[in-house]
N, C-alpha and C. Protein backbone atom coordinates (compact mmCIF):
# COMPACT_ATOMS: atom_id res chain seq x y z
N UNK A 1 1.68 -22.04 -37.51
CA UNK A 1 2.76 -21.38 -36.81
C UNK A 1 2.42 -19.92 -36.52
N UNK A 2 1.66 -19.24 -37.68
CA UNK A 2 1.76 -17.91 -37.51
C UNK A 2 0.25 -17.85 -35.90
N UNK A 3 -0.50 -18.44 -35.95
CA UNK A 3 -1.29 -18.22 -35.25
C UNK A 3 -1.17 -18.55 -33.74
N UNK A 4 -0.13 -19.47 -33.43
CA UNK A 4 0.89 -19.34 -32.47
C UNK A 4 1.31 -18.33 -31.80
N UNK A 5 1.83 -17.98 -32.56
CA UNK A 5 2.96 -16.28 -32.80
C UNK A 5 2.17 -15.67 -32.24
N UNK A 6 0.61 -15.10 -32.86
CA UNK A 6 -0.39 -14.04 -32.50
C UNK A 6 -0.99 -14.67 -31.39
N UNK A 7 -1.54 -15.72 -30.77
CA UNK A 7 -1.32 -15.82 -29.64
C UNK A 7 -0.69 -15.61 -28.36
N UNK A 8 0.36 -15.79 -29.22
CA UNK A 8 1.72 -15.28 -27.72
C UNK A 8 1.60 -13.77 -27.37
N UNK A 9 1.54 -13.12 -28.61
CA UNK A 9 1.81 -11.52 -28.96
C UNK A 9 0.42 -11.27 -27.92
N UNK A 10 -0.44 -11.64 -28.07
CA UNK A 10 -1.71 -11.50 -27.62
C UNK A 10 -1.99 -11.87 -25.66
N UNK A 11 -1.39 -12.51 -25.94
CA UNK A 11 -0.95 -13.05 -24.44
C UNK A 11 0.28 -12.21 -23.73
N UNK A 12 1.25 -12.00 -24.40
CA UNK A 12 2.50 -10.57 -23.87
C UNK A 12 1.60 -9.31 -23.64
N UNK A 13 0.80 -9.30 -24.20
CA UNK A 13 -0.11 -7.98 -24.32
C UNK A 13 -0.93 -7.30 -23.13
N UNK A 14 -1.62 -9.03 -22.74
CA UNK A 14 -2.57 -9.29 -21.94
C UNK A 14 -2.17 -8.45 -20.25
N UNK A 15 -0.85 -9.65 -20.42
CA UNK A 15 0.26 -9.39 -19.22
C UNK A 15 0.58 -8.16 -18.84
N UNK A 16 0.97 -7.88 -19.88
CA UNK A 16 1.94 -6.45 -19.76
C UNK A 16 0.46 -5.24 -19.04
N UNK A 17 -0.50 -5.64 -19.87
CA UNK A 17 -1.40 -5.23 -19.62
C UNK A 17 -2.14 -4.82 -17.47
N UNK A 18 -2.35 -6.13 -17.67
CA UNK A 18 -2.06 -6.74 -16.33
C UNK A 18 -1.18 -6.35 -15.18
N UNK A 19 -0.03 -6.26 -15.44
CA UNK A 19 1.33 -5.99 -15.05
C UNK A 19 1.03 -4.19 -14.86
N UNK A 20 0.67 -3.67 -15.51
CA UNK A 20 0.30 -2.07 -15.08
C UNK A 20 -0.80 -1.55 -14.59
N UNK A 21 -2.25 -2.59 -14.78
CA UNK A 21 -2.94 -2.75 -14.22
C UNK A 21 -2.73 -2.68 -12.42
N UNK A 22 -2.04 -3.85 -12.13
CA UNK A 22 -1.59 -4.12 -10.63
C UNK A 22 -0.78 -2.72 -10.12
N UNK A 23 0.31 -2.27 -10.82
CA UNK A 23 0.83 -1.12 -10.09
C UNK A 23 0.43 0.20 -10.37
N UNK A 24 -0.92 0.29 -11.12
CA UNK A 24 -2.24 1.45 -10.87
C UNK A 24 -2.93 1.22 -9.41
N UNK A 25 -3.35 0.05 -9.46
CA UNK A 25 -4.21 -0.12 -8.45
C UNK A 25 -3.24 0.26 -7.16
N UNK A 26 -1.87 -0.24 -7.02
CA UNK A 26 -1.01 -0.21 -5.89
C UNK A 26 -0.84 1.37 -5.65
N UNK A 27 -0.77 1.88 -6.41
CA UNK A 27 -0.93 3.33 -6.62
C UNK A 27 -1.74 3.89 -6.18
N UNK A 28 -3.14 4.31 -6.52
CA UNK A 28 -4.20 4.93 -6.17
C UNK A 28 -4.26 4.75 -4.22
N UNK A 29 -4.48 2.73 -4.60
CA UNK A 29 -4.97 2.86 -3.12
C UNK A 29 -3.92 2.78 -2.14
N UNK A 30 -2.64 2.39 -2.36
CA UNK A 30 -1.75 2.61 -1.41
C UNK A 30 -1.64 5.02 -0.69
N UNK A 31 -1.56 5.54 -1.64
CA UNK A 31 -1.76 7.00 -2.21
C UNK A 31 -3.42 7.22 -0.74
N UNK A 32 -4.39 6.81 -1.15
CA UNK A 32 -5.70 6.95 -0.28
C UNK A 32 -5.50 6.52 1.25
N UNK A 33 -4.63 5.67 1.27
CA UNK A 33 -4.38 4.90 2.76
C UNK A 33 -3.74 5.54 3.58
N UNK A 34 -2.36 6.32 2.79
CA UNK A 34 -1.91 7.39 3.42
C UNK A 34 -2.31 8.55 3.99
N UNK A 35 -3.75 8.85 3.16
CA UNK A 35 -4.69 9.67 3.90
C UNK A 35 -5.31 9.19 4.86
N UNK A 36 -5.58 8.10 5.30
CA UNK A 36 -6.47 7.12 6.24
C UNK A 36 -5.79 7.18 7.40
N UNK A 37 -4.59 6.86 7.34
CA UNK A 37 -3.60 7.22 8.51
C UNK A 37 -3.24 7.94 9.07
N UNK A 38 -3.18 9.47 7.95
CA UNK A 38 -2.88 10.47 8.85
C UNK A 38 -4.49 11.39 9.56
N UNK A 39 -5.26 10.81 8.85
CA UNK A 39 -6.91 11.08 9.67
C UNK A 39 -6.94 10.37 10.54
N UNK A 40 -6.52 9.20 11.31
CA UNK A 40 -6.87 8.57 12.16
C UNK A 40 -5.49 8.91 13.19
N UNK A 41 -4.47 9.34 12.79
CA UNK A 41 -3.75 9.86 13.64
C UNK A 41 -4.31 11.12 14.55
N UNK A 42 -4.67 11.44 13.43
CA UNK A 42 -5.62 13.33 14.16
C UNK A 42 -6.60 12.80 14.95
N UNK A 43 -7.47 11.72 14.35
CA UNK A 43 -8.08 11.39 15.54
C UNK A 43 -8.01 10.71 16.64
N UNK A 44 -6.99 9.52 16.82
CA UNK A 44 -6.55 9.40 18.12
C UNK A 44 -5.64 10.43 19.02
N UNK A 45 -5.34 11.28 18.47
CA UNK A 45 -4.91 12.41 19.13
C UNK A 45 -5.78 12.91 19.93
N UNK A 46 -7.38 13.50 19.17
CA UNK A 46 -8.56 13.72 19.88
C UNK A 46 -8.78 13.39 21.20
N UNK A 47 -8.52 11.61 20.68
CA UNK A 47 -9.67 10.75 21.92
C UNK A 47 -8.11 10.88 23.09
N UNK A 48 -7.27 10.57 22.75
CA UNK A 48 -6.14 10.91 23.53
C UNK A 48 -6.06 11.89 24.06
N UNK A 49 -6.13 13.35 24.21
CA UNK A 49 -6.44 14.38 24.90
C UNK A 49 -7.48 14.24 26.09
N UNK A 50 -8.70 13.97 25.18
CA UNK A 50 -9.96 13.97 25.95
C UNK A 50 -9.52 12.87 27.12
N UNK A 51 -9.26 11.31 27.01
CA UNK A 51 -8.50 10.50 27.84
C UNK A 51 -7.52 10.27 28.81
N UNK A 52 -6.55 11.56 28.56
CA UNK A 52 -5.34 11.95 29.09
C UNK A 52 -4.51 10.66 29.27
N UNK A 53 -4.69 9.77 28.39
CA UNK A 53 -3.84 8.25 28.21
C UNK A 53 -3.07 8.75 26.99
N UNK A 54 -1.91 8.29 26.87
CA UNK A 54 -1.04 7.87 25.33
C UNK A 54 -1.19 6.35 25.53
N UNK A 55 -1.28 6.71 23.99
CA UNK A 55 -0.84 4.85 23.16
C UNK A 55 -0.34 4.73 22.24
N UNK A 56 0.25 3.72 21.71
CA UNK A 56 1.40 3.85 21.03
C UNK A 56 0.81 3.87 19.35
N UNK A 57 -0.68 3.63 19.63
CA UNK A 57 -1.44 3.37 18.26
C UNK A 57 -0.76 4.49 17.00
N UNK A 58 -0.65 5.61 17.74
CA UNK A 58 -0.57 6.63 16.35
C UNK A 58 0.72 6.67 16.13
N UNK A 59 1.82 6.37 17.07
CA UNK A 59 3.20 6.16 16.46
C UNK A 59 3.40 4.98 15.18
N UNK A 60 2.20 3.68 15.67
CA UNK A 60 2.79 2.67 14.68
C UNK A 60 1.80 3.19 13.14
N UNK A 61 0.83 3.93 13.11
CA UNK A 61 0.06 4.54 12.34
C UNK A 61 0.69 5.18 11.57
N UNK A 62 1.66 6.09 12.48
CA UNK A 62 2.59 6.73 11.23
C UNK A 62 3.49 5.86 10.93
N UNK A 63 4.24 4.98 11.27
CA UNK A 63 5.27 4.10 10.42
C UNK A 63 4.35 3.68 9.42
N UNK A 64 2.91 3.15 9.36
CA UNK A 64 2.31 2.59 8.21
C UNK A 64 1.79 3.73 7.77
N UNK A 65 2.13 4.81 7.70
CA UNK A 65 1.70 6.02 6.50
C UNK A 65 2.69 6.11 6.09
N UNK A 66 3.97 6.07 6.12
CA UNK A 66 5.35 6.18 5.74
C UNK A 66 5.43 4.88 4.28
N UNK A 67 5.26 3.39 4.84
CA UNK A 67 5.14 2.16 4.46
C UNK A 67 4.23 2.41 2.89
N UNK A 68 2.73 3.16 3.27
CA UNK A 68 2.04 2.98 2.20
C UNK A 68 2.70 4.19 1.23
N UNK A 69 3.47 5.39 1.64
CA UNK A 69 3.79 6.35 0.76
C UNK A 69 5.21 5.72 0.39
N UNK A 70 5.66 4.76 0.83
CA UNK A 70 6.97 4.03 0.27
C UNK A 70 6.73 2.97 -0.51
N UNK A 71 5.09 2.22 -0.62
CA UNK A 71 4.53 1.77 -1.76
C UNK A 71 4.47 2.49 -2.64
N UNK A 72 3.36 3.70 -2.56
CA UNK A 72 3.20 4.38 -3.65
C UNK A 72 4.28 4.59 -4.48
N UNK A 73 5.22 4.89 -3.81
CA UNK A 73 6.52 5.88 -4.91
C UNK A 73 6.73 4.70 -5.27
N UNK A 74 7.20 3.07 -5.18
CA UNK A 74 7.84 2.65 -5.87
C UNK A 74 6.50 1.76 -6.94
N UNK A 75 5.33 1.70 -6.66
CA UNK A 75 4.54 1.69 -7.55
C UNK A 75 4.84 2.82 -8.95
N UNK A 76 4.59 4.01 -8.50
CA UNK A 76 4.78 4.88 -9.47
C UNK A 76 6.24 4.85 -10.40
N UNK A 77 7.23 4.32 -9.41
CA UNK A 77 8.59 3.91 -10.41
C UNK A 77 8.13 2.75 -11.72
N UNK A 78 7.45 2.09 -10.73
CA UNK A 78 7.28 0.37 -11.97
C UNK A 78 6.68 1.39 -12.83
N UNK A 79 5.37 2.14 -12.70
CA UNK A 79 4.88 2.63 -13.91
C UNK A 79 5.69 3.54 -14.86
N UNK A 80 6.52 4.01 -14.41
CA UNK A 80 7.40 4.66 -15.33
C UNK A 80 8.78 4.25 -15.70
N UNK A 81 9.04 3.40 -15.32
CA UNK A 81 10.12 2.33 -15.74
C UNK A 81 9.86 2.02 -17.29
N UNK A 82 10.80 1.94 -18.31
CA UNK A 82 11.03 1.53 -19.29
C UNK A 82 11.56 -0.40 -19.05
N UNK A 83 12.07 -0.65 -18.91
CA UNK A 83 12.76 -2.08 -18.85
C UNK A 83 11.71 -2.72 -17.94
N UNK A 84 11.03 -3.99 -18.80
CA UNK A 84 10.15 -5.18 -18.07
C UNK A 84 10.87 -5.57 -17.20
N UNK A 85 12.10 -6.20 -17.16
CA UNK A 85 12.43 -6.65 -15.62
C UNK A 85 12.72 -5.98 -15.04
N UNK A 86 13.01 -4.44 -14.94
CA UNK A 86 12.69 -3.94 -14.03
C UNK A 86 11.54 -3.75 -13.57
N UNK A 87 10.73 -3.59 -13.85
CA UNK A 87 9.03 -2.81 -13.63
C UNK A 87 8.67 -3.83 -12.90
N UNK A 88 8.77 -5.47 -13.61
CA UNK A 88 8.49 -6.90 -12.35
C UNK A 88 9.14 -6.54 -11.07
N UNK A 89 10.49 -6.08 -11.16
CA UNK A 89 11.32 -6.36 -9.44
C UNK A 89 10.88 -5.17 -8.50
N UNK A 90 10.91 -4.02 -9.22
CA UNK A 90 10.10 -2.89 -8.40
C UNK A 90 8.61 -3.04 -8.11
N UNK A 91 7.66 -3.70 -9.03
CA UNK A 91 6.60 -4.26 -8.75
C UNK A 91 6.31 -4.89 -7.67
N UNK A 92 7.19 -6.02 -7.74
CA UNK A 92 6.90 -7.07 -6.43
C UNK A 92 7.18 -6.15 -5.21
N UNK A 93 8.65 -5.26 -4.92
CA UNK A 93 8.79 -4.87 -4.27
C UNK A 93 7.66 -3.64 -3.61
N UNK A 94 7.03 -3.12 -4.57
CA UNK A 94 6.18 -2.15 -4.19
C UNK A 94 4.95 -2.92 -3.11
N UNK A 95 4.46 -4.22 -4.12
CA UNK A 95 3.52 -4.75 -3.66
C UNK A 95 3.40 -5.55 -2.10
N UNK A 96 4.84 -6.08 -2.16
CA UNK A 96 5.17 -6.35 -1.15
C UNK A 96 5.00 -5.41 0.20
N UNK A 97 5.51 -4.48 0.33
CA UNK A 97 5.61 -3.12 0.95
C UNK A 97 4.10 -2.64 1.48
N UNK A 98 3.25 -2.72 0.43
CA UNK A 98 2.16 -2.65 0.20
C UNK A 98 1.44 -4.06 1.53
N UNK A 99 1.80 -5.01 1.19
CA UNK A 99 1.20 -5.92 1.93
C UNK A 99 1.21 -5.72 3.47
N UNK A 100 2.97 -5.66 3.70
CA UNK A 100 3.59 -5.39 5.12
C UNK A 100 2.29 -4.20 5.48
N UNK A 101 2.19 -3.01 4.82
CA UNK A 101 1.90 -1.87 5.34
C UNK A 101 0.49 -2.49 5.76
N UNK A 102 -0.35 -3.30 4.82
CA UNK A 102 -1.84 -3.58 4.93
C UNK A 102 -2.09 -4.64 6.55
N UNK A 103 -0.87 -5.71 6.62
CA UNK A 103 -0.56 -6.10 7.84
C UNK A 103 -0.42 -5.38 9.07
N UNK A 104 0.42 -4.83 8.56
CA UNK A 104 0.59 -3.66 10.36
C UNK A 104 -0.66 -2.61 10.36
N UNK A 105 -1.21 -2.43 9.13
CA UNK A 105 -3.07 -1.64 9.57
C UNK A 105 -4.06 -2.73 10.66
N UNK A 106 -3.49 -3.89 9.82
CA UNK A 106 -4.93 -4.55 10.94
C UNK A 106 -4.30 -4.85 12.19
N UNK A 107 -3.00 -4.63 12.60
CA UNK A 107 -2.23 -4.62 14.00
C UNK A 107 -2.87 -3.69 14.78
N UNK A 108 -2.40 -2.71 13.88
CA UNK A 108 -3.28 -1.20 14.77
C UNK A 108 -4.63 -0.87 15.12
N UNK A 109 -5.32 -1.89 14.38
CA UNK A 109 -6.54 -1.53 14.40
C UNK A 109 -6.96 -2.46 15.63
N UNK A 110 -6.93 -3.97 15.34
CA UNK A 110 -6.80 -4.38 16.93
C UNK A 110 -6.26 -3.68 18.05
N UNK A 111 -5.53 -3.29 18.35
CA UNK A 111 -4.46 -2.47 19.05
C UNK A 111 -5.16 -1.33 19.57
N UNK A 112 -5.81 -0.23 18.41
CA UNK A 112 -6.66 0.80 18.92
C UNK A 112 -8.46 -0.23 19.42
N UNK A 113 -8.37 -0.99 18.96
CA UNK A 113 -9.61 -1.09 18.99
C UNK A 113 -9.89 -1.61 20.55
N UNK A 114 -9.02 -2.44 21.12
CA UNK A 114 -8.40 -2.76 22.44
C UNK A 114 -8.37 -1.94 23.33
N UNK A 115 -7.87 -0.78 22.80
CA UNK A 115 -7.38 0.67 23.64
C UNK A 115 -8.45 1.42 24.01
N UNK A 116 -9.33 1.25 23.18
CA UNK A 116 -10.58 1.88 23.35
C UNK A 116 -11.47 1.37 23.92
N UNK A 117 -11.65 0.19 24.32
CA UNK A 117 -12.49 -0.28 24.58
C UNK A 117 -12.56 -0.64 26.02
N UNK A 118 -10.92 -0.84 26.43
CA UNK A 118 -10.83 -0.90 27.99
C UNK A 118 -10.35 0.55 28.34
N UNK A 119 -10.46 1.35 27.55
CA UNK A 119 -9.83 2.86 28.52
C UNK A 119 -12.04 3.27 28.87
């Protein structure tokens, strides 16, 4: 029985482990992406000048710098959350957020990559 027990304990551990693991990582790199976006905003601005075309690339660029800094923060909530079910529901939610934002990057990137290629 007792070795049961320390199994489980060992396994809650693992998780929990795990479980902060995931909203580090959501952290850091959601946090880096936001830099990615607003560098590539500056630079379609560039090629946009030089072009004398607008596109809508750097408007949806900034909604997904917004997206990944609205991951981050609620990443950083799960990590400082006291209560496990909370830290899971803000978790998912972060990660989620996180996903959307990683989706609408590869929108844009087709999108600019399109833009560029026939301007």
């Amino acid at each position: 029985m007792r070795k049961n027990e320390m199994q489980k304990d060992e396994t809650q551990k693992d998780t929990k482990f795990l479980e902060e693991d995931i909203s580090v990582h959501i952290l850091s790199v959601s946090a880096a992406m936001v830099g990615v976006c607003l560098t590539v905003i500056g630079l379609l601005r560039v090629v946009i000048s030089i072009q004398k075309e607008d596109t809508i690339g750097d408007d949806l660029l900034a909604v997904d710098a917004v997206l990944f800094l609205v991951s981050c923060l609620l990443s950083y909530w799960a990590l400082r959350t006291r209560t496990v079910r909370r830290m899971h529901t803000v978790e998912r939610i972060a990660d989620a957020v996180f996903m959307l934002a990683l989706v609408l990057m590869v929108v844009v990137c087709v999108f600019v990559t399109y833009a560029i290629s026939v301007a």
